[in-house]
Protein backbone atom coordinates (compact mmCIF):
# COMPACT_ATOMS: atom_id res chain seq x y z
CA UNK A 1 57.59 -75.76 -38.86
CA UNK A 2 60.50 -78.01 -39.33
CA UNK A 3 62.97 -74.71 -39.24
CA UNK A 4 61.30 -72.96 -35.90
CA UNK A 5 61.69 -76.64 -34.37
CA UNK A 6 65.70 -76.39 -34.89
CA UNK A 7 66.20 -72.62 -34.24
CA UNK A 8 69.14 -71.70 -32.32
CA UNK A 9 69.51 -71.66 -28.44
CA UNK A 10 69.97 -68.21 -28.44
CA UNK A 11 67.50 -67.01 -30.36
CA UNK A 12 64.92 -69.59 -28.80
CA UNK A 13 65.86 -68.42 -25.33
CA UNK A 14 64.83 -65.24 -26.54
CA UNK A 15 61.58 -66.06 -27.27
CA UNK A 16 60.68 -67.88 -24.34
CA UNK A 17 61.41 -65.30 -22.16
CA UNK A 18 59.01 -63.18 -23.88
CA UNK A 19 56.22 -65.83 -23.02
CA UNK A 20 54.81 -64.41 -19.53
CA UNK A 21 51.49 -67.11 -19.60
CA UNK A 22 52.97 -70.12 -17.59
CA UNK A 23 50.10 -72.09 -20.05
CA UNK A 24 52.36 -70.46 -23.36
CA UNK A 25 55.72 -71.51 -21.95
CA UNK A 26 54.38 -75.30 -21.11
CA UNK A 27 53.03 -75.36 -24.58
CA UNK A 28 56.46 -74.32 -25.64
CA UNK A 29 58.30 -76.68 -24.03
CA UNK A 30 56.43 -79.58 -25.59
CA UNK A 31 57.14 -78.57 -28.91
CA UNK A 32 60.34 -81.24 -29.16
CA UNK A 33 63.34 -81.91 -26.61
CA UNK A 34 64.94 -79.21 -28.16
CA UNK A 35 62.50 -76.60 -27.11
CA UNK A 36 62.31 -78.28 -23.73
CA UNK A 37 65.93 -78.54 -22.91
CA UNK A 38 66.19 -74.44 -23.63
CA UNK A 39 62.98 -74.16 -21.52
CA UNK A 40 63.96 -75.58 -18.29
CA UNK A 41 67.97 -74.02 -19.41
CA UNK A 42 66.55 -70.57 -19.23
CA UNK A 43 63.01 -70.40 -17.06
CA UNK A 44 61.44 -66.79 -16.99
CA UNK A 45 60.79 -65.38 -13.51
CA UNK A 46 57.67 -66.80 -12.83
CA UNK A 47 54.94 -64.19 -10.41
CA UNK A 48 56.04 -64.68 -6.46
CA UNK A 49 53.41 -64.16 -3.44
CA UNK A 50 54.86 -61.61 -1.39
CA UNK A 51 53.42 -62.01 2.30
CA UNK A 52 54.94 -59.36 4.16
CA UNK A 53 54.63 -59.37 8.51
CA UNK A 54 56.05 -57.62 11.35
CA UNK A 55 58.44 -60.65 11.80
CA UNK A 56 59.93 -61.08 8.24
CA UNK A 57 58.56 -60.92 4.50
CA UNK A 58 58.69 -64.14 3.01
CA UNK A 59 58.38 -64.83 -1.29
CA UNK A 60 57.23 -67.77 -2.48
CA UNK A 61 57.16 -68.79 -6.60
CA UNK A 62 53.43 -69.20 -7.01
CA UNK A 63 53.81 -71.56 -9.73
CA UNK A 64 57.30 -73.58 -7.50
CA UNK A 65 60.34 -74.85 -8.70
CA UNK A 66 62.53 -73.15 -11.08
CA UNK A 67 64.80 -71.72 -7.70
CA UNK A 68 65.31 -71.14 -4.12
CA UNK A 69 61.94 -71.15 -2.88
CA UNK A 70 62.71 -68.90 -0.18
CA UNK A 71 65.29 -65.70 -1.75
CA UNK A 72 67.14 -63.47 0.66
CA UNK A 73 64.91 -60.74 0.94
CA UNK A 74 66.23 -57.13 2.30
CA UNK A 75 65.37 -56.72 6.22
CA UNK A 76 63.94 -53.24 5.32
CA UNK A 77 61.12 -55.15 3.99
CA UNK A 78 59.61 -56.21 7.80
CA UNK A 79 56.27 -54.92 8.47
CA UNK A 80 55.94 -52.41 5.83
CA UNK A 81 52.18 -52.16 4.41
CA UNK A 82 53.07 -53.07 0.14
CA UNK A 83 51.25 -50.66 -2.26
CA UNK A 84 52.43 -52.17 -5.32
CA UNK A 85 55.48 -53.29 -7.46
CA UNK A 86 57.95 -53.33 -10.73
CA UNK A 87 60.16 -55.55 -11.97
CA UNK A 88 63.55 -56.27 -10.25
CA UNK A 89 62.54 -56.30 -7.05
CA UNK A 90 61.34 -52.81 -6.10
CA UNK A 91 57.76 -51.80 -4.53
CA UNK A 92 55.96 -48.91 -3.32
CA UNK A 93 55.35 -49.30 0.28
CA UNK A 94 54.55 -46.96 3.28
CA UNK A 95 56.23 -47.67 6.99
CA UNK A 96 53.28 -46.45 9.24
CA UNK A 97 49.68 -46.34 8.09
CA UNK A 98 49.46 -42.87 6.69
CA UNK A 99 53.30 -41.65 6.49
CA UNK A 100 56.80 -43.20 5.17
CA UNK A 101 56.01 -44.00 1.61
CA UNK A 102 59.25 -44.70 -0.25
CA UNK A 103 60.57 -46.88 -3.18
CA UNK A 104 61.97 -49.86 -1.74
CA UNK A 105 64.34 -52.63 -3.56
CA UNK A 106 63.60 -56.04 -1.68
CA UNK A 107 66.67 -57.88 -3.01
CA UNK A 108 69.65 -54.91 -2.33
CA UNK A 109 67.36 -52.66 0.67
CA UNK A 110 67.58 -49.59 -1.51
CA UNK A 111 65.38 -46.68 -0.56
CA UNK A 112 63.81 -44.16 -2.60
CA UNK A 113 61.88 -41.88 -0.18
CA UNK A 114 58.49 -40.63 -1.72
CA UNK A 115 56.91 -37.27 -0.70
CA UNK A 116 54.38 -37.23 1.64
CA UNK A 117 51.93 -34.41 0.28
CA UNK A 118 50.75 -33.91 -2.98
CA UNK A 119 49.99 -30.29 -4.84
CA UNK A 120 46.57 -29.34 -6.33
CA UNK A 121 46.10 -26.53 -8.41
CA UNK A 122 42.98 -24.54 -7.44
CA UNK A 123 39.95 -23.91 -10.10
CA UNK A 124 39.98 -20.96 -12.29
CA UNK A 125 44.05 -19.74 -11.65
CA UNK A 126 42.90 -19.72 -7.71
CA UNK A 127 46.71 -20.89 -6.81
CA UNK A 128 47.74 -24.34 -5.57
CA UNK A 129 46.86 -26.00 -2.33
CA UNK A 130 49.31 -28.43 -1.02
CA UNK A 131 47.82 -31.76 1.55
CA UNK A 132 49.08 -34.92 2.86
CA UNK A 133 48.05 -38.13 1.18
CA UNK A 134 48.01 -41.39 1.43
CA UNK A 135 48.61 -44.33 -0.94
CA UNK A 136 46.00 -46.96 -1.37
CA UNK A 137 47.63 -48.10 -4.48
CA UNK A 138 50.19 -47.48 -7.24
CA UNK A 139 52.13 -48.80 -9.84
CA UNK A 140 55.77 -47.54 -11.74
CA UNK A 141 56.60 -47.21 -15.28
CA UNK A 142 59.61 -48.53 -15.10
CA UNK A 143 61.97 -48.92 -12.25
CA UNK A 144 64.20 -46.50 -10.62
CA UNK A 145 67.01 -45.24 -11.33
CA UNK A 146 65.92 -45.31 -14.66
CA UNK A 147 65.10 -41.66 -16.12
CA UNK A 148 61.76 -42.75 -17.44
CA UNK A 149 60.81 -43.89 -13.77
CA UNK A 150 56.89 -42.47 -13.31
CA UNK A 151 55.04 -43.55 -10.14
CA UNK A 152 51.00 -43.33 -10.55
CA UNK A 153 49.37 -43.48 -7.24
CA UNK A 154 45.40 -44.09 -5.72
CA UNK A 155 45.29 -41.85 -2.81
CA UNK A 156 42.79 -41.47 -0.15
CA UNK A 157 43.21 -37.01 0.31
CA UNK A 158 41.67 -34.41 -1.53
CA UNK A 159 42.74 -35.57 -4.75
CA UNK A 160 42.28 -39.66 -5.40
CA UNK A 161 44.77 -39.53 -8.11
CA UNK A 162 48.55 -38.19 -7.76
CA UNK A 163 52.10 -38.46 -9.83
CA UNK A 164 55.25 -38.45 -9.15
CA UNK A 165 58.65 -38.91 -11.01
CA UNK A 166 62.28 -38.23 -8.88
CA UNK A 167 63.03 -35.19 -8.27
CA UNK A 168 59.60 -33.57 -7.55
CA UNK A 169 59.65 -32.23 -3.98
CA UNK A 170 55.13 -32.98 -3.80
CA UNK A 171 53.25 -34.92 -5.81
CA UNK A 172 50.92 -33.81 -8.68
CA UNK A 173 47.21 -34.24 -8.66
CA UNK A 174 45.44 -35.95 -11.74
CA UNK A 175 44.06 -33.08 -14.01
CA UNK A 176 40.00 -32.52 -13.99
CA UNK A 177 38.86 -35.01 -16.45
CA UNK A 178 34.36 -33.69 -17.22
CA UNK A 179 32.64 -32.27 -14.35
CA UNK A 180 32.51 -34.76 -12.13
CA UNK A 181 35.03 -35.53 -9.12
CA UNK A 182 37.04 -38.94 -10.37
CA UNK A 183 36.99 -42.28 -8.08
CA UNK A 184 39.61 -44.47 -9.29
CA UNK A 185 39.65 -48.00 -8.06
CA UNK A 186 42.49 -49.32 -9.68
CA UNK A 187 45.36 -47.99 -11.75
CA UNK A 188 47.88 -49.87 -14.06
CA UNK A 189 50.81 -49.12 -16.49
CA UNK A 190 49.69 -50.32 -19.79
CA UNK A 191 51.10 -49.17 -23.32
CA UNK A 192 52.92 -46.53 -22.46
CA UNK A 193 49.58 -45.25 -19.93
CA UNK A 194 48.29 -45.19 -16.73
CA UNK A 195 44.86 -46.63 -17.33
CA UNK A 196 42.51 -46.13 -13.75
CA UNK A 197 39.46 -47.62 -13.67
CA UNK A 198 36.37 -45.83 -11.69
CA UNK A 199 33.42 -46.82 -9.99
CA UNK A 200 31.26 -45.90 -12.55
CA UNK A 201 32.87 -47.81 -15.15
CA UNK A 202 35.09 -45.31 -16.74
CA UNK A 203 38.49 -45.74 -17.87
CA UNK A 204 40.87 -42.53 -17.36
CA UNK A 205 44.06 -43.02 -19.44
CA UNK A 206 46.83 -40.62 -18.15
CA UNK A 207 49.96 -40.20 -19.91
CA UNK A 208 52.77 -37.67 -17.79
CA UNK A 209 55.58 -35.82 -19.47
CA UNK A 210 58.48 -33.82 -18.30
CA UNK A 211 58.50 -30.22 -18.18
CA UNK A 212 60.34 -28.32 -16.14
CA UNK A 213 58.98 -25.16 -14.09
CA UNK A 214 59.89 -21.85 -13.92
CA UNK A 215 62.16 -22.26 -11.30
CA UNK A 216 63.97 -24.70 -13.00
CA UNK A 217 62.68 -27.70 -10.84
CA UNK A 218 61.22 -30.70 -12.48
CA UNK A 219 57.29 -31.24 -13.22
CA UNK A 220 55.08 -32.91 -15.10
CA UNK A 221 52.24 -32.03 -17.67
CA UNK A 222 49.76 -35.09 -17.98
CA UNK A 223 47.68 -35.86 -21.12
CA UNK A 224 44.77 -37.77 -20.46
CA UNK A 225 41.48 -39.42 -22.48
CA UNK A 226 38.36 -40.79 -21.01
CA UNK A 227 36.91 -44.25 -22.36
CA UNK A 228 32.97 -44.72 -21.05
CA UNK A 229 32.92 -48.91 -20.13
CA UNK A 230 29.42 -49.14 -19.54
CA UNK A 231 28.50 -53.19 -20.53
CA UNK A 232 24.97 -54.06 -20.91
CA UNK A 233 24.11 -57.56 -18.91
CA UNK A 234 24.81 -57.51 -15.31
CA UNK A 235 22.80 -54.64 -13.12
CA UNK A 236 24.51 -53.58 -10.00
CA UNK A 237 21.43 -54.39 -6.82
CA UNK A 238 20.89 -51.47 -4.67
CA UNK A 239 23.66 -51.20 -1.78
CA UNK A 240 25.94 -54.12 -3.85
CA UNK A 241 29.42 -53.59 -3.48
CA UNK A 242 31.20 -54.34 -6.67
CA UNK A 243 35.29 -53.97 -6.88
CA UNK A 244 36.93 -53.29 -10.26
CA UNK A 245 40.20 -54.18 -10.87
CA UNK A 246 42.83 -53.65 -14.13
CA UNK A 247 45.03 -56.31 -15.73
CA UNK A 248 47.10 -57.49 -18.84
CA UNK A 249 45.87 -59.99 -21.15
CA UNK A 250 47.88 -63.07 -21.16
CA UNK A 251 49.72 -61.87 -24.48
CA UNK A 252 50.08 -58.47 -22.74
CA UNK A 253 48.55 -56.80 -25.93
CA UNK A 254 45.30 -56.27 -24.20
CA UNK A 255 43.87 -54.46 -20.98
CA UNK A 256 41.33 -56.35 -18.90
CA UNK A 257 39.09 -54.93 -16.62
CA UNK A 258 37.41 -57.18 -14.04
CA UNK A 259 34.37 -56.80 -11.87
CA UNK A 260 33.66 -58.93 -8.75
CA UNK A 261 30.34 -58.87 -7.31
């Protein structure tokens, strides 16, 4: 114990910023003034409650303190309706209720526009159909520019599942996973998969990979596994609405999945 108390700066720093429970990193910091002075040297970003309106978008640290309370935020970012976000900044948002969807960077205004119709192939070699969409939810891989940017989206269209990485001209329906049509109610990025939860309970685990087409364009081929989640305790009452939602662990390691009744 005596050794971790005195490691170096650097290497503590490192570790700390790998701590993404504010209860870890207080813990942390108690350990000696040595571990407290590198704390407060080098605080993580802490999670920031984005409340977006037709007059400006305002971010606020939830847990206060470490900066500027109120960052410079892009003025592409007024009125948009937020879909979800990545690190650095970026989220998926749409302009007008069922059209605009794009990439957007808060800090720097970038733009990454996103396609507005997404292709389904057709049962038994039938051809591909092609719709508009529109996104309820979604969540990136990693951010853009980066090559190993992915974009998993909840859609309300014929399909209720889409994916798209830059470069595609339409996104890409979810493959058929049984018989059954799939209602995902959440999606997440988690271990290298998008994990959807449905509203029976099942967990769809969707992993897309580059392959390019025949015409030399880019598309993706997506593995997927189903996971049945069915708990024994609570019964859902006739005509209850229950809401299911995804999240990380406070390690990270694990993937939650939350019911509200």
């Amino acid at each position: 114990m005596a050794a971790a108390a005195g490691l170096h700066q650097d290497v503590l720093a490192r570790i700390l910023l790998l701590l993404s429970c504010i209860v870890d990193r207080v813990r942390a910091s108690a350990v000696n003034k040595h571990w407290r002075r590198v704390s407060l040297q080098n605080p993580p970003p802490l999670p920031r409650l984005l409340r977006p309106s037709t007059a400006r978008t305002e971010s606020y640290r939830i847990f206060g303190g470490f900066v500027d309370l109120h960052p410079s935020l892009s003025d592409e970012g007024r009125g948009p309706r937020f879909c979800g976000s990545a690190p650095g900044g970026w989220f998926v948002m749409s302009s007008q209720p069922w059209r605009g969807h794009a990439l957007l960077n808060l800090r720097t205004g970038e733009r990454v526009a996103l396609p507005e119709r997404v292709r389904i192939p057709l049962e038994f070699g039938l051809g591909v159909i092609t719709c508009p969409m529109m996104i309820r939810a979604a969540v990136m891989s990693s951010a853009p520019p980066s090559g190993a940017c992915l974009v998993a989206a909840v859609t309300s269209s014929q399909t209720n599942l889409a994916f798209w990485r830059p470069g595609m001209e339409c996104w890409l329906s979810a493959p058929a996973v049984g018989r059954f049509v799939r209602n995902a109610e959440d999606i997440t990025y988690h271990d290298g998969w998008f994990c959807a939860v449905e509203s029976d309970d099942d967990l769809v685990c969707y992993k897309p990979e580059i392959a390019p087409a025949e015409d030399g364009a880019p598309s993706l081929t997506i593995r997927h596994h189903a996971y049945n989640l069915h708990v024994h305790g609570h019964r859902t009452a006739p005509r209850e609405i229950v809401s299911r939602y995804l999240l990380p662990s406070a390690s990270g390691a694990d993937l939650l999945m939350v019911k509200r009744f």
